[in-house]
PDB file of N, CA and C in Angstrom:
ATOM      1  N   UNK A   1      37.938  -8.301  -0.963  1.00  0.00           N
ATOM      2  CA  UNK A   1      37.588  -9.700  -0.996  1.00  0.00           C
ATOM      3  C   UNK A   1      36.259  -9.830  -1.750  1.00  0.00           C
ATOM      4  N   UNK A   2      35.973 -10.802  -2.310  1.00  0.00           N
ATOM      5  CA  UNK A   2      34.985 -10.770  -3.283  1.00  0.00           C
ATOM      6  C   UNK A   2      34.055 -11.987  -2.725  1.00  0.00           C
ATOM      7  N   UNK A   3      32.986 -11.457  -3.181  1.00  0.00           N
ATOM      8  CA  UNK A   3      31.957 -12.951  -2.213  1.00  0.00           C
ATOM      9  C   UNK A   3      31.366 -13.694  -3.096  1.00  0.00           C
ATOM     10  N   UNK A   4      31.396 -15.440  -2.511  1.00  0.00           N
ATOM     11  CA  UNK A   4      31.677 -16.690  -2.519  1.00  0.00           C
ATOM     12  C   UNK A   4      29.918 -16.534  -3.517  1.00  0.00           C
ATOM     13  N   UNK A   5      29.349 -16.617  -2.604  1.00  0.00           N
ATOM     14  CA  UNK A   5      27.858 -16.539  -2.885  1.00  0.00           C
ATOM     15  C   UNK A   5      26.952 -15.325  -2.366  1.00  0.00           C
ATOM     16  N   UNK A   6      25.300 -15.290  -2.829  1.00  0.00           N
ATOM     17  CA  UNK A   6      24.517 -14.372  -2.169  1.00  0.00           C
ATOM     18  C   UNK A   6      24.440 -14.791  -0.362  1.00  0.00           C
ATOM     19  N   UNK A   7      24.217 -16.306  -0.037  1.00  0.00           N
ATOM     20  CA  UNK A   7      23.584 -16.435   1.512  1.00  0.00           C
ATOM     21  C   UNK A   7      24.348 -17.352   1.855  1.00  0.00           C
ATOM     22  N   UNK A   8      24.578 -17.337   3.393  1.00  0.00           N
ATOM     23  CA  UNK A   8      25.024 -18.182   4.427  1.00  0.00           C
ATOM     24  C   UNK A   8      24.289 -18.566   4.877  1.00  0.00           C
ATOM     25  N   UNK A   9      24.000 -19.215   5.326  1.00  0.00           N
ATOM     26  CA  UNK A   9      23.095 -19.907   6.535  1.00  0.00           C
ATOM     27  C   UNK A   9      24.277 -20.857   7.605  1.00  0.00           C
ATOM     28  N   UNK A  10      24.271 -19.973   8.886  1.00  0.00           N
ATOM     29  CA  UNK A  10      24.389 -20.674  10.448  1.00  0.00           C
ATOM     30  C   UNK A  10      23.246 -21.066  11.187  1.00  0.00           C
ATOM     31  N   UNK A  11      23.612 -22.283  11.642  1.00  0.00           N
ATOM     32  CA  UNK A  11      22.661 -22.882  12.548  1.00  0.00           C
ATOM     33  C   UNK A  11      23.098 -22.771  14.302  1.00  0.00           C
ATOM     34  N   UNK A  12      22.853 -22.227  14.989  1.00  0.00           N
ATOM     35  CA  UNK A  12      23.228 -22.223  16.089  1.00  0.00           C
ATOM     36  C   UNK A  12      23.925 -20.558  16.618  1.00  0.00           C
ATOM     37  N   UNK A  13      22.974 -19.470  17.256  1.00  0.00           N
ATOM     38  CA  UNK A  13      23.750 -18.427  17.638  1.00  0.00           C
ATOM     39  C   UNK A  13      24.496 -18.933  19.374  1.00  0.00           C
ATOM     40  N   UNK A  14      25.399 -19.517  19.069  1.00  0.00           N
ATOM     41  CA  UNK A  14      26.449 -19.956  20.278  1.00  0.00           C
ATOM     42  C   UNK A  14      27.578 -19.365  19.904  1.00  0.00           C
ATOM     43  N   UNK A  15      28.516 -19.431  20.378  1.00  0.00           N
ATOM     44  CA  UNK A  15      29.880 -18.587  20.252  1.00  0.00           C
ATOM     45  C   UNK A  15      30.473 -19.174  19.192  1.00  0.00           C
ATOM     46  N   UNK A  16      30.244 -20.750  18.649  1.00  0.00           N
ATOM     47  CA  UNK A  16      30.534 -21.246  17.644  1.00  0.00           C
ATOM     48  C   UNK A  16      29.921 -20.492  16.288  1.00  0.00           C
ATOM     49  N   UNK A  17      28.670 -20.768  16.295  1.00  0.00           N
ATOM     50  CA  UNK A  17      28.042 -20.242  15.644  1.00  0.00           C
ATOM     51  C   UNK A  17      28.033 -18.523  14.696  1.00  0.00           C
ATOM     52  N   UNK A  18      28.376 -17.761  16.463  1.00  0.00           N
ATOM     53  CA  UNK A  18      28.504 -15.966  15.936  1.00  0.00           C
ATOM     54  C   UNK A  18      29.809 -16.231  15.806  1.00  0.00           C
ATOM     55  N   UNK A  19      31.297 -17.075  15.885  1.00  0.00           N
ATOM     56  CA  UNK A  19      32.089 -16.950  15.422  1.00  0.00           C
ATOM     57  C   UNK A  19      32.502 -17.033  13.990  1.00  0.00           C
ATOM     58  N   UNK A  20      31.329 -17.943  13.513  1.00  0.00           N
ATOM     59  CA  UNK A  20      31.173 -18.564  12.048  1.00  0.00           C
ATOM     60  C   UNK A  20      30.763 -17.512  11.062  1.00  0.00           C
ATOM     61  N   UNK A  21      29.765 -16.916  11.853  1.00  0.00           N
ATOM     62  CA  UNK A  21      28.753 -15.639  11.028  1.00  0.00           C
ATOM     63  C   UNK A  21      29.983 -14.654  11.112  1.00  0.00           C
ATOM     64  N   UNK A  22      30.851 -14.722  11.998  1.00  0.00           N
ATOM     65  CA  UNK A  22      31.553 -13.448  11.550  1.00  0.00           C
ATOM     66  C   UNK A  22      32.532 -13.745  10.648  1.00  0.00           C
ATOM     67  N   UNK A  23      33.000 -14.690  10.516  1.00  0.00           N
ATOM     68  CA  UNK A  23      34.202 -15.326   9.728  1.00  0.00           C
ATOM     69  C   UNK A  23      33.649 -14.788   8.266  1.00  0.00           C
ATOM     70  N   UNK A  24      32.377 -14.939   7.958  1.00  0.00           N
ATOM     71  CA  UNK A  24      31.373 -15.574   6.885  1.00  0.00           C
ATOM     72  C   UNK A  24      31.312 -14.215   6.012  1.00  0.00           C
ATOM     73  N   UNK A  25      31.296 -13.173   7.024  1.00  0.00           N
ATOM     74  CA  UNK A  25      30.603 -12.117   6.774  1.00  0.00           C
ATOM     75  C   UNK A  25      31.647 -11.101   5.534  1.00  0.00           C
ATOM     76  N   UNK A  26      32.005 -10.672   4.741  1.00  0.00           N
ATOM     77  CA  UNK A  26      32.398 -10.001   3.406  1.00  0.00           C
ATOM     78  C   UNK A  26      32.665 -11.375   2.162  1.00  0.00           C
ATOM     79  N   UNK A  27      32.379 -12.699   2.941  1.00  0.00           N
ATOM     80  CA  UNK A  27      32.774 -13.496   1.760  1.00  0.00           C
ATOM     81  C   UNK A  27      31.065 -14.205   1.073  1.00  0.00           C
ATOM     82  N   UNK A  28      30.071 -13.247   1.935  1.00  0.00           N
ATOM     83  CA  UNK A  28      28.634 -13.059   1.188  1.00  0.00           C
ATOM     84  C   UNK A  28      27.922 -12.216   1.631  1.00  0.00           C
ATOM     85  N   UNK A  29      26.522 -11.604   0.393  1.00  0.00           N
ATOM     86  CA  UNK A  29      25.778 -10.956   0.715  1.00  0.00           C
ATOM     87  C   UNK A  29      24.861 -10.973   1.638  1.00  0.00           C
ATOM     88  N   UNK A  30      25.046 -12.012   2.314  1.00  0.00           N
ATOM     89  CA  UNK A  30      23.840 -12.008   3.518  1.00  0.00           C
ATOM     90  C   UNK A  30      24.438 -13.215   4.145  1.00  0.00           C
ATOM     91  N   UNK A  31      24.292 -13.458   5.697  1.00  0.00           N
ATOM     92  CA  UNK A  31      24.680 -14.069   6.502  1.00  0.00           C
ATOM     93  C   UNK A  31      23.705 -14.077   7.699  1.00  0.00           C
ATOM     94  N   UNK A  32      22.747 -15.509   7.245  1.00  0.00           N
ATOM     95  CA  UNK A  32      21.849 -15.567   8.182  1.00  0.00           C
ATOM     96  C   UNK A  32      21.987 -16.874   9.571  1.00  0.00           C
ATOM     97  N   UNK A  33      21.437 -16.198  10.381  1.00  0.00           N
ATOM     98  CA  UNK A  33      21.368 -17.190  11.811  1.00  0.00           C
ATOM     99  C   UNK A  33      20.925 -17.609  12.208  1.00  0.00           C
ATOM    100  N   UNK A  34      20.595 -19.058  12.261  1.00  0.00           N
ATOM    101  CA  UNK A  34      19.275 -19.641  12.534  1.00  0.00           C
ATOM    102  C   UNK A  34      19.881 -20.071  14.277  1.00  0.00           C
ATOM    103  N   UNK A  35      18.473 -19.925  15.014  1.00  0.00           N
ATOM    104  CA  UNK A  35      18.601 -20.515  16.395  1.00  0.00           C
ATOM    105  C   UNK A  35      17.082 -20.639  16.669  1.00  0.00           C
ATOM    106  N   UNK A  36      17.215 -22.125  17.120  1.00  0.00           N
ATOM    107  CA  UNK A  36      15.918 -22.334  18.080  1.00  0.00           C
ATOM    108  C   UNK A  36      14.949 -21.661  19.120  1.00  0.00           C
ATOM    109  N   UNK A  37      16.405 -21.283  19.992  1.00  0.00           N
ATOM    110  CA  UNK A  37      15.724 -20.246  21.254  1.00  0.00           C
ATOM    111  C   UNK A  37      15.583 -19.228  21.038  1.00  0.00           C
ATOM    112  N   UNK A  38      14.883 -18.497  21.717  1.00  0.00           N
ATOM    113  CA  UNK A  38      14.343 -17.158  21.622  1.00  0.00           C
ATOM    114  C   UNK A  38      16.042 -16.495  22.387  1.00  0.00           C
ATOM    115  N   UNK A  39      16.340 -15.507  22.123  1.00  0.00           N
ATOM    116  CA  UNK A  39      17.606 -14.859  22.548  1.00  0.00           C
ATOM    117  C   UNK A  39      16.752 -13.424  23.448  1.00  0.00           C
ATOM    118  N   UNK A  40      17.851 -13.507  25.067  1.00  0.00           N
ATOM    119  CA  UNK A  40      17.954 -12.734  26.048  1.00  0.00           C
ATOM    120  C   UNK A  40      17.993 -11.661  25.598  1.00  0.00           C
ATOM    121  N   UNK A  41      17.140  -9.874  25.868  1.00  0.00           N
ATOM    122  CA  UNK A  41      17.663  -9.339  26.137  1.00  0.00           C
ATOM    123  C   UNK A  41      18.786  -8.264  26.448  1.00  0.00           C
ATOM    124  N   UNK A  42      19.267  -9.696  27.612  1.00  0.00           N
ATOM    125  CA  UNK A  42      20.477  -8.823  28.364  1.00  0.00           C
ATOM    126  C   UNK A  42      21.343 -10.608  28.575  1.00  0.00           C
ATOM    127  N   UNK A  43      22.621 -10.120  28.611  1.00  0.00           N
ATOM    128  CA  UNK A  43      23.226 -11.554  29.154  1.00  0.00           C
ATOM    129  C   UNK A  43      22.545 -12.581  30.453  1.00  0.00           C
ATOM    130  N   UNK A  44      21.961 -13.869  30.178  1.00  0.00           N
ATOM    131  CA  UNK A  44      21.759 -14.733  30.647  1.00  0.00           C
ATOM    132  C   UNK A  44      21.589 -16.258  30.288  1.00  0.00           C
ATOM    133  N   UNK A  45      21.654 -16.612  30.720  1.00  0.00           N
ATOM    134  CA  UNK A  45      21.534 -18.178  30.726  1.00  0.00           C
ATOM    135  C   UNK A  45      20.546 -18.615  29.619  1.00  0.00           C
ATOM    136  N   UNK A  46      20.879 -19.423  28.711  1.00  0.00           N
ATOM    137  CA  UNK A  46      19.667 -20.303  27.259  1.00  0.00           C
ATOM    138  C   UNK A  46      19.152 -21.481  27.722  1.00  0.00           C
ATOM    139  N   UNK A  47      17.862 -21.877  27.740  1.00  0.00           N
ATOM    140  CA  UNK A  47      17.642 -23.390  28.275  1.00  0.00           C
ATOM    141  C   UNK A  47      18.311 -24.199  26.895  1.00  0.00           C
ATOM    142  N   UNK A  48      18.603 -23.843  25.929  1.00  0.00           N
ATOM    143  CA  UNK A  48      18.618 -24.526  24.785  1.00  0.00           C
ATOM    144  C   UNK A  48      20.418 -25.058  24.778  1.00  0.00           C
ATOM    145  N   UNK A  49      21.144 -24.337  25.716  1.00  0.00           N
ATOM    146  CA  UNK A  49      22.775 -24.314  25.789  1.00  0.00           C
ATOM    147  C   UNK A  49      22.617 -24.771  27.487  1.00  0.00           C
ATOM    148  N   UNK A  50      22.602 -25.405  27.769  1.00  0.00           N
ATOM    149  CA  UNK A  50      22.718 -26.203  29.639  1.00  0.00           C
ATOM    150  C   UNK A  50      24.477 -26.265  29.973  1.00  0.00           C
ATOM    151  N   UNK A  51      25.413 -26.108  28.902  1.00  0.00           N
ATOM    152  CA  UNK A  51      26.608 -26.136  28.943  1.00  0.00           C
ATOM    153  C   UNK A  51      26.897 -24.675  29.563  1.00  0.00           C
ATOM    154  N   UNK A  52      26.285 -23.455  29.082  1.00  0.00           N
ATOM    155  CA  UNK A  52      26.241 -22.334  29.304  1.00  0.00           C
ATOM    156  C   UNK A  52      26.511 -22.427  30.985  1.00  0.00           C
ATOM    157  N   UNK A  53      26.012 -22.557  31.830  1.00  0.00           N
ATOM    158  CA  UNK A  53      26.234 -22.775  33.283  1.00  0.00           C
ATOM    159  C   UNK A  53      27.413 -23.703  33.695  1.00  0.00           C
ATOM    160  N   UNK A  54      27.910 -23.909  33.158  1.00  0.00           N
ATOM    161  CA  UNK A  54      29.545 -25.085  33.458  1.00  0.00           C
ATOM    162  C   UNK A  54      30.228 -23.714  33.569  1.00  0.00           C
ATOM    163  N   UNK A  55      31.443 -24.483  34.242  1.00  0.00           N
ATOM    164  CA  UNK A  55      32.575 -23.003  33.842  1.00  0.00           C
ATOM    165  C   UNK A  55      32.978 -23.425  33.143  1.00  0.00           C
ATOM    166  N   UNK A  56      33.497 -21.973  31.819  1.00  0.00           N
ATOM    167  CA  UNK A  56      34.063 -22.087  30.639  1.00  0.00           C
ATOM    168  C   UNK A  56      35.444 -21.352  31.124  1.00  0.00           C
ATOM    169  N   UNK A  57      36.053 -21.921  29.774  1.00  0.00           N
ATOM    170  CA  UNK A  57      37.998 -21.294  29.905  1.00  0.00           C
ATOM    171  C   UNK A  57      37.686 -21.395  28.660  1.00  0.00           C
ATOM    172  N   UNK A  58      38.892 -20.011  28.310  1.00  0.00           N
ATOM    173  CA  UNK A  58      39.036 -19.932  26.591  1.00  0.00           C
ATOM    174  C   UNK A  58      41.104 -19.162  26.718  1.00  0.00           C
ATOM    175  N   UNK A  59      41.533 -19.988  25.977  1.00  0.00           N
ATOM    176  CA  UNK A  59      42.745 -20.125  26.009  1.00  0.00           C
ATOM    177  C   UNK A  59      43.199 -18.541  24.984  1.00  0.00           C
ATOM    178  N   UNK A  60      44.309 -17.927  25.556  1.00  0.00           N
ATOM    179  CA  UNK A  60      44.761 -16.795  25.001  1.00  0.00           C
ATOM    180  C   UNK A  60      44.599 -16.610  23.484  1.00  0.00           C
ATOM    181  N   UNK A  61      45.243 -17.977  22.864  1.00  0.00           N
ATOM    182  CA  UNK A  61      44.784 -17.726  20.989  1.00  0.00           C
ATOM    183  C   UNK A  61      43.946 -18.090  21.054  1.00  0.00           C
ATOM    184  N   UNK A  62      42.968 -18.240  21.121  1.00  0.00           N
ATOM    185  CA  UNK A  62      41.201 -18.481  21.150  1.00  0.00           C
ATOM    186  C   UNK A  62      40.669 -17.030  21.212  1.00  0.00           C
ATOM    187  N   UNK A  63      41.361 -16.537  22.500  1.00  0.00           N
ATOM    188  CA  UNK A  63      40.610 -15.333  22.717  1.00  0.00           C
ATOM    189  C   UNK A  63      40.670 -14.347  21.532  1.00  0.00           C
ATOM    190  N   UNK A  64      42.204 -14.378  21.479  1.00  0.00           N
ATOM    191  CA  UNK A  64      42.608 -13.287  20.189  1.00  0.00           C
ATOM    192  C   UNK A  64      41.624 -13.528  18.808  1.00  0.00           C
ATOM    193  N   UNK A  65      41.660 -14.658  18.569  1.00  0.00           N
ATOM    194  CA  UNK A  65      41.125 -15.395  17.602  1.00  0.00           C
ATOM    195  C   UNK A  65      39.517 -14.747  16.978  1.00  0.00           C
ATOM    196  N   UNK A  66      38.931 -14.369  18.458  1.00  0.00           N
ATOM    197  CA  UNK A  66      37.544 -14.203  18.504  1.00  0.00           C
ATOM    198  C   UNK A  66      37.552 -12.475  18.605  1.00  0.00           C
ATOM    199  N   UNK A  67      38.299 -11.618  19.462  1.00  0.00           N
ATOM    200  CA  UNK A  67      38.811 -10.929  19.087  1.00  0.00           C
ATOM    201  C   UNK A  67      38.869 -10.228  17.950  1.00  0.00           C
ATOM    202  N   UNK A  68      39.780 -10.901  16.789  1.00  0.00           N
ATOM    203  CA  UNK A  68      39.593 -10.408  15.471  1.00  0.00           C
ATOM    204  C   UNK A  68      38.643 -10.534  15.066  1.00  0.00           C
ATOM    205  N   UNK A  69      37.525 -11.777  15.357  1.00  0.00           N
ATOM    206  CA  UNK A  69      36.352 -11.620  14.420  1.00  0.00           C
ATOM    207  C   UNK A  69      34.863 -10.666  15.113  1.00  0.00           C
ATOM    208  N   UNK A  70      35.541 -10.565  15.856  1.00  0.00           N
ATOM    209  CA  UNK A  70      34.096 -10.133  17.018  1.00  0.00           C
ATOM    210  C   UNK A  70      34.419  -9.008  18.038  1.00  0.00           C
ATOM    211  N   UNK A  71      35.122  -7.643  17.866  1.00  0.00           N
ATOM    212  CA  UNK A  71      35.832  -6.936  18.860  1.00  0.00           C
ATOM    213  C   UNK A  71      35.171  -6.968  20.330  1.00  0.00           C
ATOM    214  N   UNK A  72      33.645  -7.493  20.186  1.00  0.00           N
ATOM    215  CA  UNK A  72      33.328  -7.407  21.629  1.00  0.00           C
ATOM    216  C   UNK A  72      32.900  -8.648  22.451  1.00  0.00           C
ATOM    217  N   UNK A  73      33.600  -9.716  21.634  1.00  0.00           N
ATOM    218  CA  UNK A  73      32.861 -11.281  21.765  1.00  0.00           C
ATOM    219  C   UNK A  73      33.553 -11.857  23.444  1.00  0.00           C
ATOM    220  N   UNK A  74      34.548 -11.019  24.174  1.00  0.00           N
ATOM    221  CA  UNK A  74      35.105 -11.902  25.153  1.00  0.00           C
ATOM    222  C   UNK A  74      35.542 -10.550  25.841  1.00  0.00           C
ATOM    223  N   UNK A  75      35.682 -10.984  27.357  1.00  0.00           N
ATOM    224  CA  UNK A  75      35.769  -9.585  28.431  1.00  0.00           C
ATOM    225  C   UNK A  75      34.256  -9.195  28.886  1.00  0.00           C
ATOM    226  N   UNK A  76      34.646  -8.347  29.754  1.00  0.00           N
ATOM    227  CA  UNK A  76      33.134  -7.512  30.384  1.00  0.00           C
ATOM    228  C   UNK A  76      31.937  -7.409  29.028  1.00  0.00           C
ATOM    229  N   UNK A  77      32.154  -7.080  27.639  1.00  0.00           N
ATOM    230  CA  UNK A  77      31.125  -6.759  27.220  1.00  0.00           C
ATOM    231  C   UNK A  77      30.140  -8.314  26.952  1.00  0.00           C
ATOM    232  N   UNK A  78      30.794  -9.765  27.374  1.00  0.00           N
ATOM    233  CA  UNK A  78      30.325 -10.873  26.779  1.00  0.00           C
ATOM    234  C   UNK A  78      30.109 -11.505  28.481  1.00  0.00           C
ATOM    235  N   UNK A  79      30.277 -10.527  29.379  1.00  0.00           N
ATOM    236  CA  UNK A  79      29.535 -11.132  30.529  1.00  0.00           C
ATOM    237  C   UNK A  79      30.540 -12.154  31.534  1.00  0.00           C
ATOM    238  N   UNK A  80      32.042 -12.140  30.764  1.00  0.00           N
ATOM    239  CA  UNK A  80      33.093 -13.050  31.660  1.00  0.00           C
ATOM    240  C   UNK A  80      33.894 -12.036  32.067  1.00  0.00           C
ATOM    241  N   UNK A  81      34.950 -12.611  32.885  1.00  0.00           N
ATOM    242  CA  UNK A  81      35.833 -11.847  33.284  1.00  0.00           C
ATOM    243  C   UNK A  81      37.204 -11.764  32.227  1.00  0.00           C
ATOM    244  N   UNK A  82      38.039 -10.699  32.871  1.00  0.00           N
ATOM    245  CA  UNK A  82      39.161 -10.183  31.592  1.00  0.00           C
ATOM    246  C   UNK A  82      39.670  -9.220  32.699  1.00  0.00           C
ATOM    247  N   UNK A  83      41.033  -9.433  32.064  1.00  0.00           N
ATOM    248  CA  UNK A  83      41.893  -8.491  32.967  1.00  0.00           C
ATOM    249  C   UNK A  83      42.380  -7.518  32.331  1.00  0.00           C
ATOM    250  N   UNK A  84      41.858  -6.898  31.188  1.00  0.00           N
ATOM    251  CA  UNK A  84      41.885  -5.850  30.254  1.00  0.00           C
ATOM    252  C   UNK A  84      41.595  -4.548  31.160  1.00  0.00           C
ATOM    253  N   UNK A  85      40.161  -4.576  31.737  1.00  0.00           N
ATOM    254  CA  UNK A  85      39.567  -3.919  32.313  1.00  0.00           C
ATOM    255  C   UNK A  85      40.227  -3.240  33.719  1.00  0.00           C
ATOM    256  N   UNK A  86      41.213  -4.009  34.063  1.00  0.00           N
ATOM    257  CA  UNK A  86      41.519  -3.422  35.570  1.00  0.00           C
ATOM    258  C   UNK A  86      42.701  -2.391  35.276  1.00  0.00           C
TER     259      UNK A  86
END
């Protein structure tokens, strides 16, 4: 695949966001991420995402979806549950 341009620019590292950067990523030389908040760590809660504390559902082609772009974006390594693991 051959790339579009030198830079990306994403605004927002949310699941939207790192889903975008990954989509993004061989169709340019650089793929940058802009976010306001300072980023955890370790998995926890963003004051900048207050949605983050709701319960979330992500529907089977969603999951897959993210999946392909992100092998570790959903299940134990992203801090939800998954029945992969049992």
């Amino acid at each position: 695949m051959s790339t579009m341009a030198k830079r990306a620019l994403v605004i927002g590292a949310g699941m939207g966001g790192l889903a975008a950067a990954a989509a993004l990523v061989g169709r340019f030389d650089e793929v940058v991420v802009l976010e306001r908040d300072s980023l955890p760590d370790r998995l926890d809660h963003r004051a900048g995402a207050p949605q983050g504390r709701h319960v979330q559902a992500l529907l089977t082609a969603g999951q897959q979806a993210l999946e392909a772009l992100l092998p570790v974006a959903t299940g134990r390594a992203a801090g939800a549950w998954s029945d992969r693991g049992r």
